[in-house]
C-alpha atoms as a PDB file:
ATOM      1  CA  UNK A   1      13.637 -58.257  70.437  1.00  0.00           C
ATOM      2  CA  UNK A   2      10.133 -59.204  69.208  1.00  0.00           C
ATOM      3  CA  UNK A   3       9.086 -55.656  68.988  1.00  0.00           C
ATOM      4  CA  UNK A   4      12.049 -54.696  66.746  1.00  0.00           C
ATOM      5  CA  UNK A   5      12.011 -57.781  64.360  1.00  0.00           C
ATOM      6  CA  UNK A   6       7.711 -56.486  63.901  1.00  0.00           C
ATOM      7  CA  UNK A   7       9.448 -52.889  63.055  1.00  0.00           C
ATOM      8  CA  UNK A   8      11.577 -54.503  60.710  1.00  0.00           C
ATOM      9  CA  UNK A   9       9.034 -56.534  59.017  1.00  0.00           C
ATOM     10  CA  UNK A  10       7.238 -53.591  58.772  1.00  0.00           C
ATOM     11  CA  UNK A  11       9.805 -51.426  57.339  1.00  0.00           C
ATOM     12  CA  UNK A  12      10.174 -54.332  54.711  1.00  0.00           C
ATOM     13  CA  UNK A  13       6.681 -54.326  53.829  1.00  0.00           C
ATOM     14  CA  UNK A  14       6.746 -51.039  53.071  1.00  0.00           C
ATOM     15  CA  UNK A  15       9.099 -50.647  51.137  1.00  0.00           C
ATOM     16  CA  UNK A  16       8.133 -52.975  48.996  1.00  0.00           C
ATOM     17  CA  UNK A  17       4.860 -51.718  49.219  1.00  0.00           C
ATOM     18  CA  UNK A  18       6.555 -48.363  47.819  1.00  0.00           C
ATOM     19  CA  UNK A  19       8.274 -49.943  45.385  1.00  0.00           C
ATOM     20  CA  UNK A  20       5.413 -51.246  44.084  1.00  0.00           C
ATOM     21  CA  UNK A  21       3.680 -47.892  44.148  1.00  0.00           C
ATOM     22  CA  UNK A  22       5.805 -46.010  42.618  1.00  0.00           C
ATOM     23  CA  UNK A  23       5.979 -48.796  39.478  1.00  0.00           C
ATOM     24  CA  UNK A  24       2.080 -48.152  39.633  1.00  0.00           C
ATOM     25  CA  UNK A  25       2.522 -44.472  39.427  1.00  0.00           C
ATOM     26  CA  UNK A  26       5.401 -44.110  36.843  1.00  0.00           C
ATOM     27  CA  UNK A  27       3.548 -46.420  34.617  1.00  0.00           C
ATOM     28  CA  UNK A  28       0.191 -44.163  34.642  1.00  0.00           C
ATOM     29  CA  UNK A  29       2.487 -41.153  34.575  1.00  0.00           C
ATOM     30  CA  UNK A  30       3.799 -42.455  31.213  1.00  0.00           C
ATOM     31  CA  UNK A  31       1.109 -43.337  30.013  1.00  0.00           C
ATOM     32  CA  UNK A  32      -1.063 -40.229  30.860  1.00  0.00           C
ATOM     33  CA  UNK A  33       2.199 -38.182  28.972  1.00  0.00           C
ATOM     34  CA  UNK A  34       1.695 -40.635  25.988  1.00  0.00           C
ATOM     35  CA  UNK A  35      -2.100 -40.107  25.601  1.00  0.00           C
ATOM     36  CA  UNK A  36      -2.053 -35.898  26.550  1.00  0.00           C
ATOM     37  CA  UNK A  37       0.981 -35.764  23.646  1.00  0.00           C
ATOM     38  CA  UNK A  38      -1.873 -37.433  21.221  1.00  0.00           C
ATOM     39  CA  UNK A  39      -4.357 -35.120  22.176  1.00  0.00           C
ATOM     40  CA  UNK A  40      -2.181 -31.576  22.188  1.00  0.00           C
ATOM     41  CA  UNK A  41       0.744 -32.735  19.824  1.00  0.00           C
ATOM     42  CA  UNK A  42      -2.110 -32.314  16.935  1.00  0.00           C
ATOM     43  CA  UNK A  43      -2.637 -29.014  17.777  1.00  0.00           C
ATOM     44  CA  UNK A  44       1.216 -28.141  16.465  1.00  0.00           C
ATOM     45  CA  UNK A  45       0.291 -30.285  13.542  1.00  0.00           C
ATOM     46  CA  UNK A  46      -2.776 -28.482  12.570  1.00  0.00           C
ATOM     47  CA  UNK A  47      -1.494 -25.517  13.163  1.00  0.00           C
ATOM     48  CA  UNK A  48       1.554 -26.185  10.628  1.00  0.00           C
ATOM     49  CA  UNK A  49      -0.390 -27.585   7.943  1.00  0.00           C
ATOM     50  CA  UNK A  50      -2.752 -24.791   7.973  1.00  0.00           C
ATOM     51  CA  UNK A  51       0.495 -22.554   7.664  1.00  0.00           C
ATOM     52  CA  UNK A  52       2.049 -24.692   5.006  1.00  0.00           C
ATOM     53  CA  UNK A  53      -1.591 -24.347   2.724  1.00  0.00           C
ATOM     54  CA  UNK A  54      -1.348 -20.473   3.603  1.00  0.00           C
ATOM     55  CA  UNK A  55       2.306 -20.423   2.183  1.00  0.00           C
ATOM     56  CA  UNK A  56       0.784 -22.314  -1.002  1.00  0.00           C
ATOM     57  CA  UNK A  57      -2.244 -20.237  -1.247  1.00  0.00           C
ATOM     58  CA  UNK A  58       0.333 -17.283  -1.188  1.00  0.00           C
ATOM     59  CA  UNK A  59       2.649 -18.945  -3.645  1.00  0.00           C
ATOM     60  CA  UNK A  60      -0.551 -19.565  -6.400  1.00  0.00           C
ATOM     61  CA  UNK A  61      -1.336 -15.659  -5.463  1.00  0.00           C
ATOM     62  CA  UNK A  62       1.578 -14.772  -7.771  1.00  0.00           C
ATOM     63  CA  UNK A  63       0.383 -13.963 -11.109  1.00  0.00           C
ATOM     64  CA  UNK A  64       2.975 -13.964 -14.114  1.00  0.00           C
ATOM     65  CA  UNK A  65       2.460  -9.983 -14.113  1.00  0.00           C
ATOM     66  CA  UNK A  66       3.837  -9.542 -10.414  1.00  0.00           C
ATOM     67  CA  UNK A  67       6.779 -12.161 -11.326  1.00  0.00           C
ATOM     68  CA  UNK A  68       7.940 -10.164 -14.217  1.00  0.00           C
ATOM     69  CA  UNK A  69       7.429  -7.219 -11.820  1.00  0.00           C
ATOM     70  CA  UNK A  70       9.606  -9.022  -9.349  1.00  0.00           C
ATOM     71  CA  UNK A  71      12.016  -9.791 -12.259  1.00  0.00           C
ATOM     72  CA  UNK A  72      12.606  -6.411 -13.341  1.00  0.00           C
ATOM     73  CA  UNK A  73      13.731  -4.776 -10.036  1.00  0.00           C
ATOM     74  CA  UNK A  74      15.700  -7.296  -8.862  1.00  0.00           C
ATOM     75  CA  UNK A  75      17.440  -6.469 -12.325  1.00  0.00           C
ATOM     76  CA  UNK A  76      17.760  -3.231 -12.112  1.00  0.00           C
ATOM     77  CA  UNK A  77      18.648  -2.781  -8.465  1.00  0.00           C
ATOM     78  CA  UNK A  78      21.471  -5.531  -9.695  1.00  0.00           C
ATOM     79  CA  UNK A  79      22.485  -3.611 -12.938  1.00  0.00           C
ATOM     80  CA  UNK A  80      22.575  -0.138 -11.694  1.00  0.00           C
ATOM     81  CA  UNK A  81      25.276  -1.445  -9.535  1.00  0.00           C
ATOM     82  CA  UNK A  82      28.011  -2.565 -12.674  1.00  0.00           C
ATOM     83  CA  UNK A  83      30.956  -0.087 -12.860  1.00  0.00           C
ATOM     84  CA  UNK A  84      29.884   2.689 -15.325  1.00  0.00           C
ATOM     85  CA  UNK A  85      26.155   1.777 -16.002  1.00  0.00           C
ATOM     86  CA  UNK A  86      24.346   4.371 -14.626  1.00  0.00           C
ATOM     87  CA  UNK A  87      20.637   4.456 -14.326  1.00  0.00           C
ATOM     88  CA  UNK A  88      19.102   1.858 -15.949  1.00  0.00           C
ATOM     89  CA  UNK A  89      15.402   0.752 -16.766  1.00  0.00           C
ATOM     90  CA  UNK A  90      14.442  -2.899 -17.545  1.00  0.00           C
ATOM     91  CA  UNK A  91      11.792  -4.579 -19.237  1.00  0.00           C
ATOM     92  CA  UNK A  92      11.387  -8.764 -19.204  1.00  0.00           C
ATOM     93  CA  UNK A  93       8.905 -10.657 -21.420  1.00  0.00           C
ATOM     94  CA  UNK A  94       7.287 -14.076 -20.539  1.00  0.00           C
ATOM     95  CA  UNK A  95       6.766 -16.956 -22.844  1.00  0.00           C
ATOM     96  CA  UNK A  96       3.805 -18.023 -20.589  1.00  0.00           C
ATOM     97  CA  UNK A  97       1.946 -17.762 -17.038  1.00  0.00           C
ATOM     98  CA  UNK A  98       3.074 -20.244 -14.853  1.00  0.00           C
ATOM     99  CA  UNK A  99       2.023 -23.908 -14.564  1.00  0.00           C
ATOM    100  CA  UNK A 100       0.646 -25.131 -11.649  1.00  0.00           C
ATOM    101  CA  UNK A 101       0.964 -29.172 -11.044  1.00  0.00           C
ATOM    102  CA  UNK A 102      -1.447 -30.470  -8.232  1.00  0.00           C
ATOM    103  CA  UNK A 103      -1.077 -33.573  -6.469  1.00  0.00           C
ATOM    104  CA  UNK A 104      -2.943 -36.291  -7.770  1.00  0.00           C
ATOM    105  CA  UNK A 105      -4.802 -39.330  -5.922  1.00  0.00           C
ATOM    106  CA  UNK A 106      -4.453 -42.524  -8.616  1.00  0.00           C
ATOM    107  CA  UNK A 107      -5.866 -45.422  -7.860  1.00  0.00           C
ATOM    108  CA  UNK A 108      -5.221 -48.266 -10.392  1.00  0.00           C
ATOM    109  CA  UNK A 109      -7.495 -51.694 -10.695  1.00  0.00           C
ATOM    110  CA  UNK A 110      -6.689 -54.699 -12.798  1.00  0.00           C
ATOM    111  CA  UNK A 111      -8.036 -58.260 -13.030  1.00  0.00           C
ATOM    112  CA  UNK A 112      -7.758 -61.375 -14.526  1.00  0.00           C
ATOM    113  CA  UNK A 113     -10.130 -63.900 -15.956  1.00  0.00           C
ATOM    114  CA  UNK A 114      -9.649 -67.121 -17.840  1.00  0.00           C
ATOM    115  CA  UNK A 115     -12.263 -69.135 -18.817  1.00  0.00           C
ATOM    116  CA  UNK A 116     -12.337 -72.653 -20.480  1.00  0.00           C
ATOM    117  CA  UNK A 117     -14.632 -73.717 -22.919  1.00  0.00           C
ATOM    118  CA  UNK A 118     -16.308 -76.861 -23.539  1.00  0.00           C
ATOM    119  CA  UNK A 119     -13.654 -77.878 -26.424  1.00  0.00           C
ATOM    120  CA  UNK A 120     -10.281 -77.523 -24.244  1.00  0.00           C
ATOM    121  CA  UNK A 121     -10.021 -73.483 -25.434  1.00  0.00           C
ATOM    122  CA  UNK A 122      -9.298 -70.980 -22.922  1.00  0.00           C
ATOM    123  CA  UNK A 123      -9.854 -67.387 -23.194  1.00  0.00           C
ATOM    124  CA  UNK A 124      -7.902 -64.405 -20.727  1.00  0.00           C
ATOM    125  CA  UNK A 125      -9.369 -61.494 -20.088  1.00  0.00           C
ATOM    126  CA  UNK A 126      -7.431 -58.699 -18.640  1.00  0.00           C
ATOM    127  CA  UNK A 127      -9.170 -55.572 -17.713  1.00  0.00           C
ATOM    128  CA  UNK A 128      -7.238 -52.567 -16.179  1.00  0.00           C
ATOM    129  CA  UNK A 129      -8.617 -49.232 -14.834  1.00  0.00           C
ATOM    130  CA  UNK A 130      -6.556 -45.944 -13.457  1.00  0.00           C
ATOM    131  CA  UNK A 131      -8.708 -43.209 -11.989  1.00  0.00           C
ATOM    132  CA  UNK A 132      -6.596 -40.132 -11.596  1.00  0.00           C
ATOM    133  CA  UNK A 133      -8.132 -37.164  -9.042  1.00  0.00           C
ATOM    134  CA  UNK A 134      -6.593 -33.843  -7.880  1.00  0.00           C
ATOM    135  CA  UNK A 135      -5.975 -33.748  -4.390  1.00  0.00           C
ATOM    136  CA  UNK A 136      -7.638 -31.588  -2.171  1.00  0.00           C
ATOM    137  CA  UNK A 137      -6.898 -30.127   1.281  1.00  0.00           C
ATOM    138  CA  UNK A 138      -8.046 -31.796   3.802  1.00  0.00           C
ATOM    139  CA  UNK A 139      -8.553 -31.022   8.006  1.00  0.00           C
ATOM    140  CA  UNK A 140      -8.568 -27.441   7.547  1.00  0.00           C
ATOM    141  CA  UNK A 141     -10.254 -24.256   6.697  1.00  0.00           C
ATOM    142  CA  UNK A 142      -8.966 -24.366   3.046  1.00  0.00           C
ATOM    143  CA  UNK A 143      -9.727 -28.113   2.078  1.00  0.00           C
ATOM    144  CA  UNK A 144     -11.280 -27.015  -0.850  1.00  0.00           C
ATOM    145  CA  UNK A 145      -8.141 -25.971  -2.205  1.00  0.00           C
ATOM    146  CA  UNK A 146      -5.809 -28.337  -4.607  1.00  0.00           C
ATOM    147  CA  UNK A 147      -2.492 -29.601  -2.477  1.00  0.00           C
ATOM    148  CA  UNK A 148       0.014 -27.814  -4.943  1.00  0.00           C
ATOM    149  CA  UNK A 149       3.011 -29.941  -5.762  1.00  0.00           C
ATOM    150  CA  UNK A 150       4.982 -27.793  -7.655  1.00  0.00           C
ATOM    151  CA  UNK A 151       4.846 -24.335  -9.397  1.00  0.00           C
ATOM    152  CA  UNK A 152       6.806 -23.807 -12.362  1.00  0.00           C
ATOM    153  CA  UNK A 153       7.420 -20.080 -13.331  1.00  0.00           C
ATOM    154  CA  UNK A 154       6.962 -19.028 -16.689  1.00  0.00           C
ATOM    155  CA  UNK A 155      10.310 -18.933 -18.688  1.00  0.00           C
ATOM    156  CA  UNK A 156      11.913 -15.659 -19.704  1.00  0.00           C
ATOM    157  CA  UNK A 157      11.154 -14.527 -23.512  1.00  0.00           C
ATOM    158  CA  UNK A 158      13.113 -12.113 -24.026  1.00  0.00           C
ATOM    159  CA  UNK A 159      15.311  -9.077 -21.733  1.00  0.00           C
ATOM    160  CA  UNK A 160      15.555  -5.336 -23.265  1.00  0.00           C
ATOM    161  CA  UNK A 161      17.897  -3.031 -20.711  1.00  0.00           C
ATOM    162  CA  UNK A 162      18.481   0.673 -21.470  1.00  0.00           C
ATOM    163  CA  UNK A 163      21.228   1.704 -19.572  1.00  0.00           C
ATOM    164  CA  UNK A 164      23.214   5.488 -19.296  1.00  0.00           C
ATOM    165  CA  UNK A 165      26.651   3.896 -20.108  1.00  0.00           C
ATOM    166  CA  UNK A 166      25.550   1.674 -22.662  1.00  0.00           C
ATOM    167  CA  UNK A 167      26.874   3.620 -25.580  1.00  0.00           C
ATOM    168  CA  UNK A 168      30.096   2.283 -24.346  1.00  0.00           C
ATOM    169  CA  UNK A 169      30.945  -1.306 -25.809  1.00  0.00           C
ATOM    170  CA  UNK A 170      32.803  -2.812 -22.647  1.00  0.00           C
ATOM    171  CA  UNK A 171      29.343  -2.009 -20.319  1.00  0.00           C
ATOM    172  CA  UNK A 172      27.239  -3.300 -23.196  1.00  0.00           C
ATOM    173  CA  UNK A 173      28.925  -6.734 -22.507  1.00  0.00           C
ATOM    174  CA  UNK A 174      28.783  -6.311 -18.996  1.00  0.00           C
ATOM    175  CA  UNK A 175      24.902  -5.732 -18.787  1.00  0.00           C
ATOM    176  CA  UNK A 176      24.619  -8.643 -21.504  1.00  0.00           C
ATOM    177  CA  UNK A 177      26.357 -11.511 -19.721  1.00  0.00           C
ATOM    178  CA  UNK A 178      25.184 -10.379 -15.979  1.00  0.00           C
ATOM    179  CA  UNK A 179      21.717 -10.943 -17.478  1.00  0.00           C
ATOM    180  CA  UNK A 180      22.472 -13.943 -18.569  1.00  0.00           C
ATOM    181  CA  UNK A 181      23.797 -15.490 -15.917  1.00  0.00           C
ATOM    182  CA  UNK A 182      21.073 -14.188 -13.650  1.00  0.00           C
ATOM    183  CA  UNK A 183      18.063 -15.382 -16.025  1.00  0.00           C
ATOM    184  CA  UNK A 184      19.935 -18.333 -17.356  1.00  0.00           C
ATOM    185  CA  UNK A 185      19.361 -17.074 -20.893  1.00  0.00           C
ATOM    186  CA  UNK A 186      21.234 -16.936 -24.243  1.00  0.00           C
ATOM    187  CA  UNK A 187      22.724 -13.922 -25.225  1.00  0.00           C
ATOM    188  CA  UNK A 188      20.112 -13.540 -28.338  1.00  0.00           C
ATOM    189  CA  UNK A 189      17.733 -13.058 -25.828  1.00  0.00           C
ATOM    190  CA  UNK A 190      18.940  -9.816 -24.217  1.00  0.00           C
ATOM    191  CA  UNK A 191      18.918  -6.042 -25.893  1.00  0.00           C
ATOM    192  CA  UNK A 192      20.833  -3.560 -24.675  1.00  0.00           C
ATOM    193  CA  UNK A 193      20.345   0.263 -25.886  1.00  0.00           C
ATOM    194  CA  UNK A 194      21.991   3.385 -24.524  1.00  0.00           C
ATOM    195  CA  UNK A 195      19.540   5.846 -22.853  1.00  0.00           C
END
């Protein structure tokens, strides 16, 4: 009996023993998977912001010439496609390039001093300062480059479309109000002559 109650006790220890060990383990486990997701989760990080500046760098690539460009095939590939048009040639004016708003860093100060003079007076003096910085890039190959908030593309001037079938009234309209409702222009804004 003595030698199995020592095989018991035995048993016992160990498991707790194990029990014990494997707390030990899991806990280093978890926290070797916290620290290693530190060091390579960054990586994906990196990696995306460096995309996301390419994208913008891309994006400020687009001059006003290449948007018109852009513009005037998508409006033709559009407008050859109305019931009795024909072939049709387009040509859209801008009213400016495009505007480019960078991020801005602003850091605002202020204080507040009141002083008492001799005779019961007092005096405040408020002083306020904003400094106002563009942005830049930073942790990456291009952080010389302004962090681009928004790009607003120039707005559309004016539309002139020369079209086969536009000696007919009816397709006149037609090429008039699809251009409109493509550009988001008024109808003053868009010429139509027959080819």
């Amino acid at each position: 009996m003595n030698l199995n109650a020592f095989k018991e006790k035995l048993y016992n220890m160990g498991t707790k023993r194990m029990v014990q060990n494997l707390v030990i383990i899991s806990l280093v486990a978890a926290i070797l998977v916290i620290v290693s997701s530190s060091f390579f989760g960054t990586g994906d990080k990196k990696r995306n912001s460096i995309e996301d500046k390419d994208i913008q760098l891309n994006r400020q690539s687009i001059s006003a010439a290449t948007y018109e460009e852009q513009l005037e095939t998508r409006l033709k590939g559009i407008l050859e496609q109305i019931s009795g048009v024909g072939k049709v040639s387009v040509m859209v004016t801008l009213k400016s390039s495009k505007e480019i708003v960078p991020a801005l860093n602003t850091v605002e100060s202020g204080s507040e001093t009141s002083e008492r003079d001799g005779d019961g007076g007092t005096r405040t003096i408020i002083q306020q300062s904003t400094d106002k910085r563009v942005a830049q890039g930073g942790g990456s190959i291009t952080s010389d480059q302004p962090l681009i908030v928004k790009e607003v593309m120039p707005e559309v001037m004016g539309v002139i479309v020369v079209a086969e079938g536009a000696q007919r009234p009816e397709v006149t309209e037609r090429l008039t109000d699809a251009v409109q409702t493509v550009l988001g222009i008024p109808a003053f804004r868009v010429k139509v002559y027959p080819m």
